[in-house]
C-alpha atoms as a PDB file:
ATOM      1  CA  UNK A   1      -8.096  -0.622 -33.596  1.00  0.00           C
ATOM      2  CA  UNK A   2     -11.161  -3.258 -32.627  1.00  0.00           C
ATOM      3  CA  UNK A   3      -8.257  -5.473 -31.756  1.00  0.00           C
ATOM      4  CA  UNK A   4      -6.633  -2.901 -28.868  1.00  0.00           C
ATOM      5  CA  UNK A   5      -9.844  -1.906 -27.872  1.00  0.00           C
ATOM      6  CA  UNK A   6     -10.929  -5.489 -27.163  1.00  0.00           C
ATOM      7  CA  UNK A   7      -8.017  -6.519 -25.156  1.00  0.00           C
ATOM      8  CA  UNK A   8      -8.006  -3.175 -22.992  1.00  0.00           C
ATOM      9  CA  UNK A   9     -11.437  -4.215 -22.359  1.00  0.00           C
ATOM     10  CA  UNK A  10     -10.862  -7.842 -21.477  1.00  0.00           C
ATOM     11  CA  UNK A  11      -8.146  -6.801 -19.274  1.00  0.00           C
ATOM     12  CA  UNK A  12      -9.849  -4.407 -17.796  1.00  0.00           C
ATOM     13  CA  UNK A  13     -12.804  -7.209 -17.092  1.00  0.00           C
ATOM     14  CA  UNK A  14     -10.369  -9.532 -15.628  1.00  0.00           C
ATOM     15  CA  UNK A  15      -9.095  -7.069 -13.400  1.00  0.00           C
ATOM     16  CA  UNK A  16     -12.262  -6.474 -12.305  1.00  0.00           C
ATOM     17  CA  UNK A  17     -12.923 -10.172 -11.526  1.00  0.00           C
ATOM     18  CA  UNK A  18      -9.627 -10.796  -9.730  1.00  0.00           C
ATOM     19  CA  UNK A  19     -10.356  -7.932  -7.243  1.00  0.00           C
ATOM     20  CA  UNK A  20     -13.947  -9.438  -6.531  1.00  0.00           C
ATOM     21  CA  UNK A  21     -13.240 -13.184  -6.423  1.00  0.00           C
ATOM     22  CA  UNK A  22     -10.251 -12.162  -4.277  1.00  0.00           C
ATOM     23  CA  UNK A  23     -12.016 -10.520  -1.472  1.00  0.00           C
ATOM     24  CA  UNK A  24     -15.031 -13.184  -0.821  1.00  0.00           C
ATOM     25  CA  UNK A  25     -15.059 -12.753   3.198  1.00  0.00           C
ATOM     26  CA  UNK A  26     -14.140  -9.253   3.900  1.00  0.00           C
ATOM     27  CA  UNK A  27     -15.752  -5.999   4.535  1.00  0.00           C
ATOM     28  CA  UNK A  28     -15.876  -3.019   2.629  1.00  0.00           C
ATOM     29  CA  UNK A  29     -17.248   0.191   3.835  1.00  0.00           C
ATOM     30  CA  UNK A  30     -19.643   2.482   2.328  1.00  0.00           C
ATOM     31  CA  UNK A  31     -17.369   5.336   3.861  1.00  0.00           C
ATOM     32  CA  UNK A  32     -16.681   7.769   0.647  1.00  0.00           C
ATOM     33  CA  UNK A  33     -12.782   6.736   0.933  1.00  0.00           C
ATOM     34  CA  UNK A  34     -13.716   3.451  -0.846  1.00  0.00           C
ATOM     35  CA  UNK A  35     -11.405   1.000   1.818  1.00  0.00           C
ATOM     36  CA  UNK A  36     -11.669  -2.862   2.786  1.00  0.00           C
ATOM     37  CA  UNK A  37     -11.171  -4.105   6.266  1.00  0.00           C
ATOM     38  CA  UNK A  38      -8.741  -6.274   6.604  1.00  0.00           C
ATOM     39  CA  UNK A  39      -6.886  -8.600   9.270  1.00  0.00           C
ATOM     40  CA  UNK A  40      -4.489 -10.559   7.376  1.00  0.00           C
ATOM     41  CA  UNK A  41      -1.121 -11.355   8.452  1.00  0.00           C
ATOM     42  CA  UNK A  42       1.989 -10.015   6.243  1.00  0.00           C
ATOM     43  CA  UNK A  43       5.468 -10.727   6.211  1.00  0.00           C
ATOM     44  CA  UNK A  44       8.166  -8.453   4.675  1.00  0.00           C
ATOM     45  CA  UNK A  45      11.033  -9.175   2.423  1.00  0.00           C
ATOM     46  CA  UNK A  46      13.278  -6.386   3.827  1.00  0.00           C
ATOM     47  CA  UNK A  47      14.013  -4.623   7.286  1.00  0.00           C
ATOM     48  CA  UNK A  48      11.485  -2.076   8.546  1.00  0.00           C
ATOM     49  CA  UNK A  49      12.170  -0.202  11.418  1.00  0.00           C
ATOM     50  CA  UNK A  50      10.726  -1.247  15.164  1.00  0.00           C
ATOM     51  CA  UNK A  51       9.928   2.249  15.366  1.00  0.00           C
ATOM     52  CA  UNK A  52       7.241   1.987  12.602  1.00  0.00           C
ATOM     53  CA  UNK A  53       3.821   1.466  14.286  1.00  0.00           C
ATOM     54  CA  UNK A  54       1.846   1.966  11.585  1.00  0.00           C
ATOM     55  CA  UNK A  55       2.798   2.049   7.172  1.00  0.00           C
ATOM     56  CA  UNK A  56       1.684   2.813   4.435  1.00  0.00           C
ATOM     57  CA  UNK A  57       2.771   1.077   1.238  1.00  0.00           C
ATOM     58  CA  UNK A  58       1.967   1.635  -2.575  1.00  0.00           C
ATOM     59  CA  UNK A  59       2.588  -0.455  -5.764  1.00  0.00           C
ATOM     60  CA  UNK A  60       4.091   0.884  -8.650  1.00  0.00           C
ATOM     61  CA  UNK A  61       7.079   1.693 -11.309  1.00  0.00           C
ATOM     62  CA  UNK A  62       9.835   4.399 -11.737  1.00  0.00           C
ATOM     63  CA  UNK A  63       7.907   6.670 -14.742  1.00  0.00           C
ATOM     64  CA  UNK A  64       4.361   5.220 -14.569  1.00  0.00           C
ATOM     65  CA  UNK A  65       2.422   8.826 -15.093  1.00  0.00           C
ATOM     66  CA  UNK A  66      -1.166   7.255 -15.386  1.00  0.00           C
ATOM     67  CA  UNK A  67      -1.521   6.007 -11.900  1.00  0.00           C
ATOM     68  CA  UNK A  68       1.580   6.592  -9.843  1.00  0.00           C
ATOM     69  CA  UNK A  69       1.924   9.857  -9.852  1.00  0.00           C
ATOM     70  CA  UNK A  70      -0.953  11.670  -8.831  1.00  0.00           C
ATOM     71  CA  UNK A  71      -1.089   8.828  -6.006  1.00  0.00           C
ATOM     72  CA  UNK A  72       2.398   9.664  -4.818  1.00  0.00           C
ATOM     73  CA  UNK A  73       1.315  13.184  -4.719  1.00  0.00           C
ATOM     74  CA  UNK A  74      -1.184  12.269  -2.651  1.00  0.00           C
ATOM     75  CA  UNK A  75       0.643  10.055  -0.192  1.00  0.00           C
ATOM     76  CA  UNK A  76       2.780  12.750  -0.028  1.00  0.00           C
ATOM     77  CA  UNK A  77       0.591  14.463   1.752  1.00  0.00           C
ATOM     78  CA  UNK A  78      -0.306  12.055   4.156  1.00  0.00           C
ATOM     79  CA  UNK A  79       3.047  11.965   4.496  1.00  0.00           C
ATOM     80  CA  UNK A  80       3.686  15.647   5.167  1.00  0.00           C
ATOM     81  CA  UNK A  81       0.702  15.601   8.056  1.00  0.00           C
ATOM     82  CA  UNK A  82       3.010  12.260   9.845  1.00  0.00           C
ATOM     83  CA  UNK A  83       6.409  14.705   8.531  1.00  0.00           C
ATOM     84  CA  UNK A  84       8.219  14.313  12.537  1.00  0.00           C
ATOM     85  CA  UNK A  85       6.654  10.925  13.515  1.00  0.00           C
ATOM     86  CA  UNK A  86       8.867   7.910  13.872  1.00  0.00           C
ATOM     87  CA  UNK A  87       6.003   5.674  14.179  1.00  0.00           C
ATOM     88  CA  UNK A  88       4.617   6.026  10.666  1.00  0.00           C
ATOM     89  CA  UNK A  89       6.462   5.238   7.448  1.00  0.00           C
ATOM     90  CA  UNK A  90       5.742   5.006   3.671  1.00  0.00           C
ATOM     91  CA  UNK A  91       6.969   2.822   1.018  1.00  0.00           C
ATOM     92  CA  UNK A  92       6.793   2.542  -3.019  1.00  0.00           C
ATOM     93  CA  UNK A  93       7.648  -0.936  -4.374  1.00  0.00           C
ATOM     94  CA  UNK A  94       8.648  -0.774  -7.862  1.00  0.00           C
ATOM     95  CA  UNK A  95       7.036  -3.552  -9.753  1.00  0.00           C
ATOM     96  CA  UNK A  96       9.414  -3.032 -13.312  1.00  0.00           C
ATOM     97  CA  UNK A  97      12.163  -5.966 -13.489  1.00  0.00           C
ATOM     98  CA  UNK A  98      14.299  -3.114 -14.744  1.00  0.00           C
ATOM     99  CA  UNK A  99      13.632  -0.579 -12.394  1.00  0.00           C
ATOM    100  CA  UNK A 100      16.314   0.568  -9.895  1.00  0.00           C
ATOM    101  CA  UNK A 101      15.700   4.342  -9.305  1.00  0.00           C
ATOM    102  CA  UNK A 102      12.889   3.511  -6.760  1.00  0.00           C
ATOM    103  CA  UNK A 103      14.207   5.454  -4.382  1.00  0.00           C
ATOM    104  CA  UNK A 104      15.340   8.638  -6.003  1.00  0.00           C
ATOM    105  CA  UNK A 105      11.800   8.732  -7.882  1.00  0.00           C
ATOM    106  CA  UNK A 106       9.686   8.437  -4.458  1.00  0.00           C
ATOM    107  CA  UNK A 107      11.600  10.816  -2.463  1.00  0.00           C
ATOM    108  CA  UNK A 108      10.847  13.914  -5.320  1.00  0.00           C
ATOM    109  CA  UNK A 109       7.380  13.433  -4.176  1.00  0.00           C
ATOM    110  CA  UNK A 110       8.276  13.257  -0.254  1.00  0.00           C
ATOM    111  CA  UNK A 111      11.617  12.782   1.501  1.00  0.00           C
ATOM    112  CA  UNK A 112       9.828  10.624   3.734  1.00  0.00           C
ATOM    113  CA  UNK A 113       8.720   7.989   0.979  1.00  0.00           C
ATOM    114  CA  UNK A 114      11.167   5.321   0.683  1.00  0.00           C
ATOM    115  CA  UNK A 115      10.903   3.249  -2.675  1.00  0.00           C
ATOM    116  CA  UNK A 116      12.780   0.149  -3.004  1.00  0.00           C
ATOM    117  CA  UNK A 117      13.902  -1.911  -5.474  1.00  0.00           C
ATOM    118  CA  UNK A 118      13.559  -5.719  -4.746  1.00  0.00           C
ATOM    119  CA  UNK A 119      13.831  -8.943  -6.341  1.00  0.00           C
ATOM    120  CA  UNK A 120      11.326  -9.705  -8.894  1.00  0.00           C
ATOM    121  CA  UNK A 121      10.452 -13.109  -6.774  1.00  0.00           C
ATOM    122  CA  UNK A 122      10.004 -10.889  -3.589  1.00  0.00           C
ATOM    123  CA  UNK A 123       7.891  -8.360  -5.043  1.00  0.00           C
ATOM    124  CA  UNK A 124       6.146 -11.239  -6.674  1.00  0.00           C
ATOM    125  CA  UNK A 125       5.083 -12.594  -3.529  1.00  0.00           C
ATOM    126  CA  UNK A 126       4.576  -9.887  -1.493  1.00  0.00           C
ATOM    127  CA  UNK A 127       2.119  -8.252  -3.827  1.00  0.00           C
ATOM    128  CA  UNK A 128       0.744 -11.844  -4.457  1.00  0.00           C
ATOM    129  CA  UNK A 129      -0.175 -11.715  -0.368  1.00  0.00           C
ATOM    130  CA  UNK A 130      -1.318  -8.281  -0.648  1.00  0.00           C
ATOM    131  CA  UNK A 131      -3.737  -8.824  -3.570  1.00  0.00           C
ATOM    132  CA  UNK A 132      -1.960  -6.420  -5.851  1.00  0.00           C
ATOM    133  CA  UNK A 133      -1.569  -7.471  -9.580  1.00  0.00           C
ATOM    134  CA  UNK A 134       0.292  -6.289 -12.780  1.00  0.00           C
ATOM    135  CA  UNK A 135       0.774  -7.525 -16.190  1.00  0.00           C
ATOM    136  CA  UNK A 136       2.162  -5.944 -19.642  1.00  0.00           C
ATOM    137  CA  UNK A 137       0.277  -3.133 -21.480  1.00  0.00           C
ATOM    138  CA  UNK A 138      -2.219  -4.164 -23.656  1.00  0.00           C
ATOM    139  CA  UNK A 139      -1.034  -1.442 -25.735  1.00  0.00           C
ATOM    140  CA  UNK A 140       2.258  -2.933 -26.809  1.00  0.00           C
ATOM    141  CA  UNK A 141       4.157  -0.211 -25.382  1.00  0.00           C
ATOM    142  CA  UNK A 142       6.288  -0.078 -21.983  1.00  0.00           C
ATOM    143  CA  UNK A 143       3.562   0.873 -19.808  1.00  0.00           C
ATOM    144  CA  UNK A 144       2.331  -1.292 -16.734  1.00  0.00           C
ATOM    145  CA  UNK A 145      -0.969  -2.141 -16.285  1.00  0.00           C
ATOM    146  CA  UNK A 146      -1.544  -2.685 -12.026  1.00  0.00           C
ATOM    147  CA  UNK A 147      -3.653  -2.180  -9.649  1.00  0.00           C
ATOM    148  CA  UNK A 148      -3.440   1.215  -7.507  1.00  0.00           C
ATOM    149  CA  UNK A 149      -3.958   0.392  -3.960  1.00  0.00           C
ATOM    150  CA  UNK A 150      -2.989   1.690  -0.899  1.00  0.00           C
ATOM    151  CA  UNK A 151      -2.589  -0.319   2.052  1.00  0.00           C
ATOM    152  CA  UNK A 152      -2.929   0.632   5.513  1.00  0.00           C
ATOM    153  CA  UNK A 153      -0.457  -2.036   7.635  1.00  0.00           C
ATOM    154  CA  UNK A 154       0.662  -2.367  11.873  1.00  0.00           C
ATOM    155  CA  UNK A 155       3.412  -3.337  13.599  1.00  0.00           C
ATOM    156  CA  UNK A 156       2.668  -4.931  16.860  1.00  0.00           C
ATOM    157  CA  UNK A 157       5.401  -5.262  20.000  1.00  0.00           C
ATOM    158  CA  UNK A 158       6.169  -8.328  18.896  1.00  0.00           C
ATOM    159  CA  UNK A 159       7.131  -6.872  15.398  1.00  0.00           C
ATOM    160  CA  UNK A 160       4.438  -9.143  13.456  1.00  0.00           C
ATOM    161  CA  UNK A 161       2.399  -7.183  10.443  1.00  0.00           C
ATOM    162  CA  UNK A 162      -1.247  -7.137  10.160  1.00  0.00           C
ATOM    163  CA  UNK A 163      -2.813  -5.401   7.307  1.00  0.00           C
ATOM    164  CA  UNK A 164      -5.780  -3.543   8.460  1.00  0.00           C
ATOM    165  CA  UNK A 165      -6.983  -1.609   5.174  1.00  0.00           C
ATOM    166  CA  UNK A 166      -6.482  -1.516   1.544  1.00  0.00           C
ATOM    167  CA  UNK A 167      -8.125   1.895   0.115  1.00  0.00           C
ATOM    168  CA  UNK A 168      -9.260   1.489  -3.678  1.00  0.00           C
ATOM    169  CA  UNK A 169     -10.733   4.409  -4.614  1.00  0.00           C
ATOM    170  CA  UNK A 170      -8.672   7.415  -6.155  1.00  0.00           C
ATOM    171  CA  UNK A 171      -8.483  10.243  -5.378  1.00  0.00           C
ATOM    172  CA  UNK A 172      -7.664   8.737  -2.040  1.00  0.00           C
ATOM    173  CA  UNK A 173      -9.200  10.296   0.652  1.00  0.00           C
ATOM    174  CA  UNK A 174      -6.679  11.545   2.362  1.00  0.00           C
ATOM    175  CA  UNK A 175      -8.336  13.246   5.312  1.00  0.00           C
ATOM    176  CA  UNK A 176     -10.330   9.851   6.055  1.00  0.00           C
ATOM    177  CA  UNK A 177      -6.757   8.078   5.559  1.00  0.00           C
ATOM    178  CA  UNK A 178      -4.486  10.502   8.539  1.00  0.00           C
ATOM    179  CA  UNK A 179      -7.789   9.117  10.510  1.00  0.00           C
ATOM    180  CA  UNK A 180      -7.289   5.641  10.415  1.00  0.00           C
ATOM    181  CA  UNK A 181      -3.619   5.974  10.826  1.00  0.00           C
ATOM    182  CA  UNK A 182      -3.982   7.943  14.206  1.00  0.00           C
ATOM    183  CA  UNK A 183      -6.630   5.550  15.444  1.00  0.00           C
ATOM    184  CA  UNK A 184      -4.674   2.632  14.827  1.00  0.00           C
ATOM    185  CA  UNK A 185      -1.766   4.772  16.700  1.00  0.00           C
ATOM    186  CA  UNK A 186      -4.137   5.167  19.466  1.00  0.00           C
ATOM    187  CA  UNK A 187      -4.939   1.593  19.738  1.00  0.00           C
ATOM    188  CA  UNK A 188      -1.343   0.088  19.517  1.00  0.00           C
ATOM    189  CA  UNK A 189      -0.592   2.894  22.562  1.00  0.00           C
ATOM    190  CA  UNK A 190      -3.641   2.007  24.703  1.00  0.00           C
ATOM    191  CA  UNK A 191      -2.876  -1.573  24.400  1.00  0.00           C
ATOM    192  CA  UNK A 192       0.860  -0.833  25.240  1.00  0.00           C
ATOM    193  CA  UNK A 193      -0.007   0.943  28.668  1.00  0.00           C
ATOM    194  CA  UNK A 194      -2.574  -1.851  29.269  1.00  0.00           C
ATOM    195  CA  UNK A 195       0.677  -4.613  28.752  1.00  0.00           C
ATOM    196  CA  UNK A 196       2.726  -2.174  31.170  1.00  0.00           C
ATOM    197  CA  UNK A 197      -0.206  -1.966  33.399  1.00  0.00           C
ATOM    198  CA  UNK A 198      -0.223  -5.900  33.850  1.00  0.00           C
ATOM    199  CA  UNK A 199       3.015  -5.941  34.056  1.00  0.00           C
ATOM    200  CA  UNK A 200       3.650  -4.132  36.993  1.00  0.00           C
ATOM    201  CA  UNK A 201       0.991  -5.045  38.780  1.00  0.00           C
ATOM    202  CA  UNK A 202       1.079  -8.664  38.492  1.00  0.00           C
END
């Protein structure tokens, strides 16, 4: 029992270390919704629409109860406010090397969550890039232990990816969330007319 307890507690430390010796030259905000600021460049191992302005994406496995569920239930509400917009999506990675019902298990929470199943190298390096990390339960049993971020990430015109915040405090605030989405809405579509502005008056 001291054995178990010891181990959830050192993982539980390292976890903690990882997420503070990984963010030495951010910002995070003492807004309630618990988010860092971000500007960091992210590439994509699959297709996203260059209708998507602005995504949301989540970390997780097909039957993780602990963490993944109340946190899809609450990016499915997000994603019910954004429920007609082409310009926002939502994705679940599954992180399990077995998983392949990614899909099917995000869209009972939202038919507007897409979860995908990727290559274990992909996801690997994606979440690496993101900050995100996993490992086996300390428990023995077939549970993940990983971190429960959201991030908040923009498509430009030029269809690079720039990952503006990563919220890590649950309950997520999802009020302070639709927020930042429709500001950084606003600010792709005042820079757009601005472009079209120069553009035809050059």
């Amino acid at each position: 029992m001291k054995t178990v307890l010891s181990r959830i507690l050192l993982g539980f430390i390292s976890l903690t270390l990882i997420f503070l010796l990984g963010f030495p030259l951010i910002s995070f905000t003492g807004e309630k919704q618990g988010k860092v600021i971000l500007n960091d460049k992210v590439t994509f191992p699959f297709k996203i629409n260059s209708n998507t302005k602005v995504l949301l994406l989540y970390f997780g496995y097909v039957g993780c109860r602990t963490i993944c569920v109340p946190s899809l239930e609450e990016i499915a509400q997000i994603a019910n406010h954004f429920a007609n917009s082409r310009t926002v999506a939502f994705y679940f990675i599954n992180i399990s090397k077995n998983g392949k019902e990614a899909n099917d298990f995000a869209k009972y929470f939202h038919k507007n969550i897409t979860g995908l199943d990727l290559p274990s190298k992909d996801v690997s390096k994606l979440m690496s890039s993101l900050r995100a990390y996993s490992s086996a339960s300390l428990s023995g049993d077939n549970e993940i232990s990983h971190t429960g971020y959201l991030y908040l990430i923009k498509q430009n015109e030029i269809k690079n990816f720039t990952l503006k915040y990563m919220y890590y405090t649950r309950p997520f605030d999802k009020n302070s969330i639709i927020i930042d989405i429709k500001k950084e809405l606003k600010w792709i579509y005042q820079h757009y007319l601005e472009d079209m502005k120069n553009y035809l008056f050059f």
